[in-house]
Protein backbone atom coordinates (compact mmCIF):
# COMPACT_ATOMS: atom_id res chain seq x y z
CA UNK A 1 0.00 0.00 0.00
CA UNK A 2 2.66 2.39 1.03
CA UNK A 3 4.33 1.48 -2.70
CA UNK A 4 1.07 1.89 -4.38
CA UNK A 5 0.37 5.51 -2.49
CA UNK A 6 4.19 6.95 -3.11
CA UNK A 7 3.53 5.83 -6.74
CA UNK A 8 -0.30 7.88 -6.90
CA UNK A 9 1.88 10.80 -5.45
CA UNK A 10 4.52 10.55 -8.14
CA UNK A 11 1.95 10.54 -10.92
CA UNK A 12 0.01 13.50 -9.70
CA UNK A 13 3.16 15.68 -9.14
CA UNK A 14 3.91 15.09 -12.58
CA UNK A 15 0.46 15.96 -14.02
CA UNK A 16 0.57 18.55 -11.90
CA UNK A 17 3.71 19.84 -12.98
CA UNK A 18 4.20 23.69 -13.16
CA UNK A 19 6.66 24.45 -15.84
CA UNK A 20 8.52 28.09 -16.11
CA UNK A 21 9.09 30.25 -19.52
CA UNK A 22 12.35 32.67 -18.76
CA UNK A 23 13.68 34.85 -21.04
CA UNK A 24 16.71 37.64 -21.29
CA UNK A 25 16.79 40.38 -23.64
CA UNK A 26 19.68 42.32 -24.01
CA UNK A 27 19.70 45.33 -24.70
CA UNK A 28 16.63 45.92 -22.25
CA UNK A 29 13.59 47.74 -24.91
CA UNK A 30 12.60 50.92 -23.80
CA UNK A 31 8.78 52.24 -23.14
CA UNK A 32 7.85 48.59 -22.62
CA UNK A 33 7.72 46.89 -19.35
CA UNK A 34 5.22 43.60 -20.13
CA UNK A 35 5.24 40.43 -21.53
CA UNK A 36 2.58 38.18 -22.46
CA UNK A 37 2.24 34.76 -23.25
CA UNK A 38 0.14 33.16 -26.20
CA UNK A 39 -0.43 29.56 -27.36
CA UNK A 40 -1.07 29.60 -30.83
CA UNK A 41 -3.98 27.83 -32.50
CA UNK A 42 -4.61 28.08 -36.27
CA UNK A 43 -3.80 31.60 -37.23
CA UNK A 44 -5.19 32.55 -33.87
CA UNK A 45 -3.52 33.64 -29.90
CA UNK A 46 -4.98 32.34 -27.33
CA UNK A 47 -4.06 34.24 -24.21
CA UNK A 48 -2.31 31.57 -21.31
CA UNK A 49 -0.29 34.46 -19.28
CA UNK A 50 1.44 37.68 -18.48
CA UNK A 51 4.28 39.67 -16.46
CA UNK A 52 6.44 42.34 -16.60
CA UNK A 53 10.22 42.75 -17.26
CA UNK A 54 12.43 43.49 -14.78
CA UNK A 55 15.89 45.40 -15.21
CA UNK A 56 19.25 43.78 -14.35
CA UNK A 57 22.68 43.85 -15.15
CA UNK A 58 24.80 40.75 -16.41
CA UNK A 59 27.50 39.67 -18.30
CA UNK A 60 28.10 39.66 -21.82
CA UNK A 61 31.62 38.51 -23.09
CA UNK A 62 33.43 39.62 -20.21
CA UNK A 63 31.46 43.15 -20.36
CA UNK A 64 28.38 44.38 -18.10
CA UNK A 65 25.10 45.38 -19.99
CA UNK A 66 21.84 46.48 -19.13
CA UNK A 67 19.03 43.53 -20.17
CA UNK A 68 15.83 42.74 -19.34
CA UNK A 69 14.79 39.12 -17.93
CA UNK A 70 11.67 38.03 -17.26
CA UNK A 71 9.87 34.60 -15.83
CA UNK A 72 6.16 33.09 -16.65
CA UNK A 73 4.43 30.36 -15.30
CA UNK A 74 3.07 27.78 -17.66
CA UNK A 75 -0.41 26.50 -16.76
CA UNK A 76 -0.20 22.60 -15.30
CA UNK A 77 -3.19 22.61 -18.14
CA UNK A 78 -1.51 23.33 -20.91
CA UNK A 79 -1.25 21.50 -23.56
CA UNK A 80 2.11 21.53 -25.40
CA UNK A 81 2.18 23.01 -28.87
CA UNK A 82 3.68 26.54 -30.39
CA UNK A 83 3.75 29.48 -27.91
CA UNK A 84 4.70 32.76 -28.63
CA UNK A 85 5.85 35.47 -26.36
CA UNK A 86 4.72 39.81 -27.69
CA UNK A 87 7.27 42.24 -25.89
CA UNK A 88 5.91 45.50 -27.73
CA UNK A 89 3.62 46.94 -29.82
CA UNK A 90 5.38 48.32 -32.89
CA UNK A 91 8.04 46.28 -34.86
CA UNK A 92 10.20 43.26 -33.92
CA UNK A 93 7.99 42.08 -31.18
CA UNK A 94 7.89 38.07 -30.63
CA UNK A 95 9.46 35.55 -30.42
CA UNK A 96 8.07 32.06 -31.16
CA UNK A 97 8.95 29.05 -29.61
CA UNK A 98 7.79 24.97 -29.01
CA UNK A 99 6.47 23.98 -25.17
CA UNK A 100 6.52 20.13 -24.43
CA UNK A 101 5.97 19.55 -20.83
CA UNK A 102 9.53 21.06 -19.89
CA UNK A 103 10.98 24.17 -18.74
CA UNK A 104 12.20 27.07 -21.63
CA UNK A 105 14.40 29.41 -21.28
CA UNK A 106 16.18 31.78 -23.73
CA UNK A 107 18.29 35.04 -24.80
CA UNK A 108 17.48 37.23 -27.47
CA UNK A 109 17.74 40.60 -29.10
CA UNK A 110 14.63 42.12 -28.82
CA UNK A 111 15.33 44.11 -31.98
CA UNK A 112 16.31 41.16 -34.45
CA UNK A 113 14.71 38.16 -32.78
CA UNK A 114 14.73 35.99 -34.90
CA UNK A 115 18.32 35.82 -35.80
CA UNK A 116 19.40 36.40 -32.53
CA UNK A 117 17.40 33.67 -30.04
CA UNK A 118 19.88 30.82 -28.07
CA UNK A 119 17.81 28.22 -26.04
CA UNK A 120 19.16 27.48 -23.40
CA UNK A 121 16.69 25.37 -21.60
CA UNK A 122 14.43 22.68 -23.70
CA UNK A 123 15.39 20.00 -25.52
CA UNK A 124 12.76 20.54 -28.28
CA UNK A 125 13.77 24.20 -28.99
CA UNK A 126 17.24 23.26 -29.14
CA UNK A 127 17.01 20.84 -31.16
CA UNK A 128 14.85 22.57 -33.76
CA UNK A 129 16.91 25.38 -33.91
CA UNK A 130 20.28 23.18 -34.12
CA UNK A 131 18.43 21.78 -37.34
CA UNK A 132 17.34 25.07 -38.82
CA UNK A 133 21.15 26.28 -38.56
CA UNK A 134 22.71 23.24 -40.14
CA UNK A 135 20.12 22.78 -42.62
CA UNK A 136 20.20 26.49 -43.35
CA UNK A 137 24.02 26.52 -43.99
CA UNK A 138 23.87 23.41 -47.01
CA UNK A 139 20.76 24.89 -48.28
CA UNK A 140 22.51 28.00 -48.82
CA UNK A 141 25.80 25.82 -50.38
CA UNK A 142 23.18 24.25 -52.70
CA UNK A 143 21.57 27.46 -53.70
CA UNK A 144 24.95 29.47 -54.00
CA UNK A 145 25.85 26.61 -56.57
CA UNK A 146 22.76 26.99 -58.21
CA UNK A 147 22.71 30.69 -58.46
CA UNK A 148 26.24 30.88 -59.89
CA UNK A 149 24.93 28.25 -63.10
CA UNK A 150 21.79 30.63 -63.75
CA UNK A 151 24.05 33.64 -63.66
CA UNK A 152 26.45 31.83 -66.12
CA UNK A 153 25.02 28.64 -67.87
CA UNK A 154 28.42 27.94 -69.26
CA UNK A 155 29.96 27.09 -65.58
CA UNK A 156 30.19 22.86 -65.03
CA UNK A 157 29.80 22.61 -61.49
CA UNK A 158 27.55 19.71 -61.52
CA UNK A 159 29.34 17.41 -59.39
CA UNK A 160 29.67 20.71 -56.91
CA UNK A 161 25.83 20.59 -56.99
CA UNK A 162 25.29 16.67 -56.47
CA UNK A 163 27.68 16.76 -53.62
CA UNK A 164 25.93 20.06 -51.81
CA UNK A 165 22.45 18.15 -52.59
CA UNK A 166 23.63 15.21 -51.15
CA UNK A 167 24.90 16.77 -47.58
CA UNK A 168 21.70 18.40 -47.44
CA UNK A 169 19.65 15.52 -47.87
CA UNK A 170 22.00 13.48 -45.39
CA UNK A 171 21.54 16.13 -42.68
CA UNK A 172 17.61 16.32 -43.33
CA UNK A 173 17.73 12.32 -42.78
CA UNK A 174 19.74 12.48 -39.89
CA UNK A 175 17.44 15.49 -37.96
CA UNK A 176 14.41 13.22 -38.91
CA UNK A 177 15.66 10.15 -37.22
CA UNK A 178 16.91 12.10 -33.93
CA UNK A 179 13.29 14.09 -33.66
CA UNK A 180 11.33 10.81 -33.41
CA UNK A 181 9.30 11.06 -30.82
CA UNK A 182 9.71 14.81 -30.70
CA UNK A 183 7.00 17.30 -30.72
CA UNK A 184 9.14 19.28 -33.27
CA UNK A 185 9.34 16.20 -35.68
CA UNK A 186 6.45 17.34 -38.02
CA UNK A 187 8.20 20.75 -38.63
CA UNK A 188 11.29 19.17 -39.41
CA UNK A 189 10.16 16.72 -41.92
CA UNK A 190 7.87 19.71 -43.88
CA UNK A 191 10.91 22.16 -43.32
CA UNK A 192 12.00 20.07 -46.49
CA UNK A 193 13.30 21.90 -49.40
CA UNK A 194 13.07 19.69 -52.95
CA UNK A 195 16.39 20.62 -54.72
CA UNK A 196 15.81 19.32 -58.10
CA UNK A 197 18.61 16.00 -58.90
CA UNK A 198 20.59 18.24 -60.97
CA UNK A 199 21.48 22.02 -61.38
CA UNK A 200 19.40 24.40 -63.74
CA UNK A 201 20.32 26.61 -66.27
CA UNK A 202 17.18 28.45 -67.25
CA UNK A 203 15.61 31.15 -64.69
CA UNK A 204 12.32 29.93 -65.94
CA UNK A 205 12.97 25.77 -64.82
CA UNK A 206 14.33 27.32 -61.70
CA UNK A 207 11.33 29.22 -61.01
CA UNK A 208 8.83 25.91 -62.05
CA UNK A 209 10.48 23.80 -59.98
CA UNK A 210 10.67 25.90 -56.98
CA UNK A 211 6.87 26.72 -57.19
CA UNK A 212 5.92 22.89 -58.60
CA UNK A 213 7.98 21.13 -55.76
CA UNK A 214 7.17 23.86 -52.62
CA UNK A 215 4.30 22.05 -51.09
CA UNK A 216 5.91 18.59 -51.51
CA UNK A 217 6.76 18.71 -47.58
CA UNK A 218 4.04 20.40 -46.44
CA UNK A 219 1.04 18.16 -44.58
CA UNK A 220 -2.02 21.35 -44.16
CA UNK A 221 -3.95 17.87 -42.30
CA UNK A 222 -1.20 17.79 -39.43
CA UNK A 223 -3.27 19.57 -36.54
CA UNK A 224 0.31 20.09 -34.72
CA UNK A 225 1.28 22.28 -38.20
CA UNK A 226 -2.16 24.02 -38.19
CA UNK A 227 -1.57 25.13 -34.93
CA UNK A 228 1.58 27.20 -35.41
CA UNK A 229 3.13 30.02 -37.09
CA UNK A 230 4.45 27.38 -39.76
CA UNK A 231 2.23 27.22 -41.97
CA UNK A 232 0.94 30.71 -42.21
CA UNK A 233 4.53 31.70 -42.55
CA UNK A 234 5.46 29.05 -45.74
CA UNK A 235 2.15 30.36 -47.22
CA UNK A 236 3.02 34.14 -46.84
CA UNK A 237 6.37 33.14 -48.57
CA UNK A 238 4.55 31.72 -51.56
CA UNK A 239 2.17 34.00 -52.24
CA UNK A 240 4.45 37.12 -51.78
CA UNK A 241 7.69 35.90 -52.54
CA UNK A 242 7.58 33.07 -54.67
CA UNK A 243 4.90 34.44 -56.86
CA UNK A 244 6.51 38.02 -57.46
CA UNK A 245 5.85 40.46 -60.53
CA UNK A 246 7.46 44.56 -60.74
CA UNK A 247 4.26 44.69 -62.99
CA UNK A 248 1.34 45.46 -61.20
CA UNK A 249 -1.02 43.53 -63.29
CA UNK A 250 0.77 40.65 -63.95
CA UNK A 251 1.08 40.67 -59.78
CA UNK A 252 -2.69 40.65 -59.32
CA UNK A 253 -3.17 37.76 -61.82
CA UNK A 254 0.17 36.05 -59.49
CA UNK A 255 -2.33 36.69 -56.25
CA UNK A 256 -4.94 35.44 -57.55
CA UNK A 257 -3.50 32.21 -58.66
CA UNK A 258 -1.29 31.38 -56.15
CA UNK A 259 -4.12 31.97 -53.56
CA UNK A 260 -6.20 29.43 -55.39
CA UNK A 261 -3.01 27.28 -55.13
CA UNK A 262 -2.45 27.79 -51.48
CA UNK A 263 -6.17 27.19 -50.45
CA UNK A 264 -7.12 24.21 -52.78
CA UNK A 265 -4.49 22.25 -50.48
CA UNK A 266 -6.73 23.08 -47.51
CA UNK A 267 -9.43 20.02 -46.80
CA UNK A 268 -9.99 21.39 -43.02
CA UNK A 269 -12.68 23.76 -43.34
CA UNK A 270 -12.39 25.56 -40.09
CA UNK A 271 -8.91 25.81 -41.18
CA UNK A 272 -9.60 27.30 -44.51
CA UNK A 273 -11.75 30.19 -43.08
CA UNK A 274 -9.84 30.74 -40.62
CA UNK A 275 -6.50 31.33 -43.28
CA UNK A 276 -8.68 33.30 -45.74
CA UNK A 277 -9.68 35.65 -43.09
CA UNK A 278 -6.00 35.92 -42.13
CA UNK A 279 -5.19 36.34 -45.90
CA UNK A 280 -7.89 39.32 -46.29
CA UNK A 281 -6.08 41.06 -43.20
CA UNK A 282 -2.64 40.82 -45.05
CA UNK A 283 -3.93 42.58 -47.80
CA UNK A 284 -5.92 45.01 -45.42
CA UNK A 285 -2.25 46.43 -45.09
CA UNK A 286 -1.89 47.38 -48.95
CA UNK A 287 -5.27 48.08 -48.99
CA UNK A 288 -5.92 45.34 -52.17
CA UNK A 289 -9.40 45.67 -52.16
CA UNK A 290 -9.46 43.94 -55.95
CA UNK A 291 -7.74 40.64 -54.06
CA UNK A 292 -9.80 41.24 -50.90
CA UNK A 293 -12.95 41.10 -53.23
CA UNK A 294 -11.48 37.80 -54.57
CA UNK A 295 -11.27 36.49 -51.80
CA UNK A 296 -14.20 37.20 -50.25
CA UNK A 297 -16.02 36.50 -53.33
CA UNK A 298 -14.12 33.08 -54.78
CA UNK A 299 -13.59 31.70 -51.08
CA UNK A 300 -14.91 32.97 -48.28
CA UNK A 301 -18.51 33.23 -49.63
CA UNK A 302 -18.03 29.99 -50.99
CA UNK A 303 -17.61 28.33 -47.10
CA UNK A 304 -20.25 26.22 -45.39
CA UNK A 305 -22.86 29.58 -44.20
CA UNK A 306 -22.45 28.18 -40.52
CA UNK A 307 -18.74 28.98 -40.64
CA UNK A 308 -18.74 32.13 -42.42
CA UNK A 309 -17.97 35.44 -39.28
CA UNK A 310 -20.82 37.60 -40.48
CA UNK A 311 -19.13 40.46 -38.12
CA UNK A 312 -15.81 39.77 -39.84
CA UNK A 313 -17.47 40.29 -43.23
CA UNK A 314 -19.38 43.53 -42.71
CA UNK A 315 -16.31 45.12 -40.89
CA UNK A 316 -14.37 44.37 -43.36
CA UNK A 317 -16.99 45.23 -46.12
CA UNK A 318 -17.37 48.83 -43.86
CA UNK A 319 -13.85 49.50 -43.83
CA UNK A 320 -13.60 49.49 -47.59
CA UNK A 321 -16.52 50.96 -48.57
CA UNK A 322 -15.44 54.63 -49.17
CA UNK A 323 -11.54 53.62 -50.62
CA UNK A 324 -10.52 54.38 -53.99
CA UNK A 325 -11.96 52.13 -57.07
CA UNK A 326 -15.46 51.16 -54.45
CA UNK A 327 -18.84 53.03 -55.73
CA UNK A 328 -19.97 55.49 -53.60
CA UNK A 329 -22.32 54.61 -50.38
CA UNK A 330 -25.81 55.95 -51.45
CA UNK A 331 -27.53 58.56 -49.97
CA UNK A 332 -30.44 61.11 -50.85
CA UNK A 333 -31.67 64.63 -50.39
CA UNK A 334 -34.13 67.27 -51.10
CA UNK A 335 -33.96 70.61 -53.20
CA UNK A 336 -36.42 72.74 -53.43
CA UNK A 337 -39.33 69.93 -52.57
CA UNK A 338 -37.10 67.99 -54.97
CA UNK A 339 -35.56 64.45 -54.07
CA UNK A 340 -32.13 63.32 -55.34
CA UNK A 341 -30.31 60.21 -54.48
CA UNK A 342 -26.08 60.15 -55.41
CA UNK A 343 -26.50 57.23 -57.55
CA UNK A 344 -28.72 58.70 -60.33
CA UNK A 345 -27.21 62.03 -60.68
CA UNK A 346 -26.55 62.65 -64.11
CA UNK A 347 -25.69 66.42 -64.56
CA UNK A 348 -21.79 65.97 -65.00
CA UNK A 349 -19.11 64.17 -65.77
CA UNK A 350 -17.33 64.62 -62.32
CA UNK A 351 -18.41 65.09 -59.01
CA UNK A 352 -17.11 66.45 -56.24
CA UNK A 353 -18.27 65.41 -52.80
CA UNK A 354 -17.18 67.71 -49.86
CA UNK A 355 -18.12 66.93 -45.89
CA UNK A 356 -17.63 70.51 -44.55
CA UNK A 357 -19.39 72.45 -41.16
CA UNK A 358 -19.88 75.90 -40.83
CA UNK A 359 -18.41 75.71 -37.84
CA UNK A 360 -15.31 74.44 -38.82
CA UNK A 361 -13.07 77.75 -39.57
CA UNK A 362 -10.41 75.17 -41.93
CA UNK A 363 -13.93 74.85 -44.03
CA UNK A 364 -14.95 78.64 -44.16
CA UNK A 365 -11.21 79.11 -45.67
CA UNK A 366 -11.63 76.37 -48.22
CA UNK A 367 -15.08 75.64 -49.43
CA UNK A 368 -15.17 79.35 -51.02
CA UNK A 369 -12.08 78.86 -52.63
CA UNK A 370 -13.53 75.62 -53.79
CA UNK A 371 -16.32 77.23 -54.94
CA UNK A 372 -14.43 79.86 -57.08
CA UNK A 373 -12.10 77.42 -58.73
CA UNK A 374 -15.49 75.46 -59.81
CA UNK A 375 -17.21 78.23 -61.45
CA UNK A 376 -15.90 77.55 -64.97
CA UNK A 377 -15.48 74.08 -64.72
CA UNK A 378 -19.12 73.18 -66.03
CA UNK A 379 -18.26 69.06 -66.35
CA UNK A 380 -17.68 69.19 -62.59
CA UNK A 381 -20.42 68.97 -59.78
CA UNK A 382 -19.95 69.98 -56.09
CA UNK A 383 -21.99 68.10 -53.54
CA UNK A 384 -21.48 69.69 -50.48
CA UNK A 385 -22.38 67.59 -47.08
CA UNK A 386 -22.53 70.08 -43.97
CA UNK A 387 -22.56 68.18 -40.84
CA UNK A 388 -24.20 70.45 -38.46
CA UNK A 389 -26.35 70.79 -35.43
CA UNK A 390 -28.84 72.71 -36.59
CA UNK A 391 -29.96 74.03 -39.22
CA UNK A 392 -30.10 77.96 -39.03
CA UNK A 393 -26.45 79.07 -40.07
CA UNK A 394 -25.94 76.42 -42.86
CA UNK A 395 -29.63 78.09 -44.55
CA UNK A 396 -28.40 81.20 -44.48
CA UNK A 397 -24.89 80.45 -45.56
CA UNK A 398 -25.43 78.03 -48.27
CA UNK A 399 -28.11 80.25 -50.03
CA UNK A 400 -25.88 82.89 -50.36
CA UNK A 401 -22.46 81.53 -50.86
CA UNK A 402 -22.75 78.15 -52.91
CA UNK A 403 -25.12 78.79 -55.70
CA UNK A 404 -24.71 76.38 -58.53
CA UNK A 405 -24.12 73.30 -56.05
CA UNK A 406 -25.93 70.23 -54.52
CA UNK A 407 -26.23 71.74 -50.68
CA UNK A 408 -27.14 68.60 -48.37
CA UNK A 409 -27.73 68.94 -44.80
CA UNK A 410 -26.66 66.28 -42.34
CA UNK A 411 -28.03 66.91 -39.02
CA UNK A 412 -26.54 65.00 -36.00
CA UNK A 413 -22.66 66.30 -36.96
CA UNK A 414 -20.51 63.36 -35.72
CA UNK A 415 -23.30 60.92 -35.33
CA UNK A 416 -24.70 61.40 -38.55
CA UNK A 417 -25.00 58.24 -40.62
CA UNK A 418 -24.12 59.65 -43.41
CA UNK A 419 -20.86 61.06 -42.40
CA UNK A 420 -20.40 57.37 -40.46
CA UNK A 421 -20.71 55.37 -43.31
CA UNK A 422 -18.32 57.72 -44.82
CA UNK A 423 -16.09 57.27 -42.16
CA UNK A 424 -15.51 61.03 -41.92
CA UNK A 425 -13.09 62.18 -39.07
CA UNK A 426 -12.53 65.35 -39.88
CA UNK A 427 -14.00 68.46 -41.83
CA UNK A 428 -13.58 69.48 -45.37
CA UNK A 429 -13.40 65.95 -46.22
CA UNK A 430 -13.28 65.31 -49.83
CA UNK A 431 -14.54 63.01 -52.19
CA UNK A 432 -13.76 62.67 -56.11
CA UNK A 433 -16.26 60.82 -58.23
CA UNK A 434 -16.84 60.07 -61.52
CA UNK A 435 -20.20 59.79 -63.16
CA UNK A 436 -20.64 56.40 -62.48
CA UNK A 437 -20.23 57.82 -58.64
CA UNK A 438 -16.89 55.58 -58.70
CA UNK A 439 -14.41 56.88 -55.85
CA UNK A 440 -11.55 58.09 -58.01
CA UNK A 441 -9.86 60.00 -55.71
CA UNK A 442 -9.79 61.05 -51.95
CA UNK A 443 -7.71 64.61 -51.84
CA UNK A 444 -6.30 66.01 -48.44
CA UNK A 445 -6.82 69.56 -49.15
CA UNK A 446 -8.07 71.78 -51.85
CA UNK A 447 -4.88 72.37 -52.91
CA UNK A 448 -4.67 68.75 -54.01
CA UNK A 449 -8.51 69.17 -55.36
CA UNK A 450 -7.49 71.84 -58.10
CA UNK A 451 -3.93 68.98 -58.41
CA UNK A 452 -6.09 66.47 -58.97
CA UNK A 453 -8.25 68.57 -62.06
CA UNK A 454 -5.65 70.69 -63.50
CA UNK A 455 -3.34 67.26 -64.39
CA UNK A 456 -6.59 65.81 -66.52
């Protein structure tokens, strides 16, 4: 009994099992004091912890720097898989890393993380990143070789090639058979590169081989994949690097195909929405709103209706609504007893659409200078939006100062729903149209206004 109780203890020490994440930056970031602690699942963090970091001084090849060090307690629920730690807000910020039921602990440069992280602590982290900087080192052997042939066909350095193929291969064989077991095996095995069995001499087979063969390694079923940075990363590289173009509409026809690629390897379905949405967000950032429609329109629509994020979709569909190349939200008015609605105006060739106030004294400087340079321009209509509270100055003002324009009133300032859907921030806002009502152009000032007409 005492055997059998001493053995029940053992067991629920170990399940019980607190493990500790430590980490030392050097040199210590400034105007951030926190860490936190994320487990990532799909393209998604999942919150598990936070603390601060705490100033110290240590020693750094025989020399005393300032660094910052910090500790976190795993969870005795987590589960292992691919954490990542955020140190700031701006920039280099995190710094990934594999959790197996053991401690971690690590140095890095906060401002070049990736290059600069040494495990210390963990068998799985040192071990993957022992691979990644042997494997890294032949690969680049292999592609120097290769390189050097494409930049002069005429070179024979074939045996060169088979013999840097062949230590890469070995040292991809030998990583696989020492990670058995390990949770980083699956990452090793799809960190596989396929060099083709001899060297190239045309760009062009270079290029097909490297796009034909880059998936060879990759498993998009392997839940401990999904649930990483891994694949999301190798699928960034494709689509942005591998499938590159200077010309801007050979590029969109690159996106559009190598996002078709990407996703038709995808069987999970939770998985697939959850990588298109992350997809639309990447292209949030060049504001693509042709590849965002593409998306949204060849893919996302195009999901099981239970999965789709409705509020995902109409935030997204709101923030783009006013850019340049989208039609112009609706909205209507009346003139003298007379109603008009934006999308059937058909008294010009151009429009301009102006959110002003009259209490807004950068407005009372520009929307009469506005209105004298449009005078003469007779294939150009102003609509002018005043946002106000009421509705007594704007009457008075508009009567007598903007003859020959579409006055609309938008009562509520700020709040209006107009001016909301418009996303208007600030007053004179303006809006270029054409007479489809076609955003064609959304100019700071009226300086850039009169720009924008005087180059057609």
């Amino acid at each position: 009994m005492k055997n059998i109780f001493t053995f029940l203890l053992l067991i629920s020490s170990i399940a019980n099992a607190q493990y500790t994440v430590k980490g030392i930056m050097s040199p210590k970031i400034e105007k951030s004091d926190w860490i936190i602690l994320y487990k990532l699942e799909g393209t998604k963090q999942i919150f598990v912890n936070n603390t601060s970091i705490k100033g110290d001084s240590i020693d750094i090849n025989g020399k005393k720097e300032f660094a910052g060090n910090f500790e976190l307690k795993i969870p005795s629920s987590a589960k292992s898989g691919a954490y990542r730690i955020n140190y700031r807000l701006e920039g280099a910020s995190f710094v990934d890393f594999f959790y197996n039921k053991e401690d971690v602990s690590f140095v890095f440069n906060p401002d070049y993380p990736e290059q600069s992280i040494d495990f210390l602590e963990s068998s799985e982290n040192k071990l993957f990143n022992e691979y990644i900087e042997t494997i890294s080192i032949a690969q680049q052997q292999v592609d120097s070789i290769q390189v050097a042939v494409l930049q002069n066909p005429n070179l024979d350095l074939k045996s060169h090639y088979k013999k840097a193929k062949k230590n890469v291969d070995s040292i991809q064989n030998k990583f696989i058979d020492i990670s058995k077991k390990k949770y980083v095996a699956p990452f090793i095995k799809a960190n596989l590169r396929s060099n083709p069995k001899g060297v190239l001499t045309s760009v062009n087979d270079y290029m097909s081989n490297l796009k034909n063969s880059y998936f060879n390694a990759l498993d998009f079923s392997n839940k401990t994949l999904m649930n990483s940075s891994f694949l999301t990363n190798k699928i960034l590289e494709y689509v942005f690097y591998i499938n590159f173009s200077d010309d801007k509409k050979t590029q969109q026809k690159l996106f559009k195909q190598s996002l078709e690629t990407v996703l038709s390897k995808i069987d999970s379905q939770p998985y697939k929405k959850d990588v298109i949405e992350f997809l639309i967000e990447e292209f949030e950032a060049s504001k693509n709103l042709e590849i965002i429609d593409y998306l949204f329109d060849n893919q996302y629509n195009k999901l099981p209706e239970n999965l789709q994020d409705k509020k995902f979709k109409s935030e997204k569909v709101a923030l783009f609504i006013t850019e340049v190349g989208r039609i112009a939200p609706d909205f209507s008015w009346k003139e003298n007893d007379k109603t008009f609605n934006l999308s059937t105006l058909n008294d010009a060739e151009n429009y301009v659409l102006v959110f002003w106030s009259t209490s807004c004294s950068h407005c009372l400087r520009e929307i009469p200078l506005l209105h004298s340079y449009m005078e003469n321009k007779k294939n150009i209509k102003v609509i002018a939006f005043a946002l106000e509270d009421d509705s007594f100055v704007w009457e008075n003002y508009s009567k007598t100062n903007l003859l020959g324009w579409h006055n609309v009133l938008g009562l509520n300032k700020w709040q209006n729903k107009i001016s909301r859907t418009y996303q208007v921030s600030s007053t004179p806002s303006y809006f270029v149209l054409d007479k489809n009502k076609k955003i064609i152009a959304k100019p700071n000032e009226i300086k850039d206004v009169k720009a924008f007409f005087d180059k057609k």
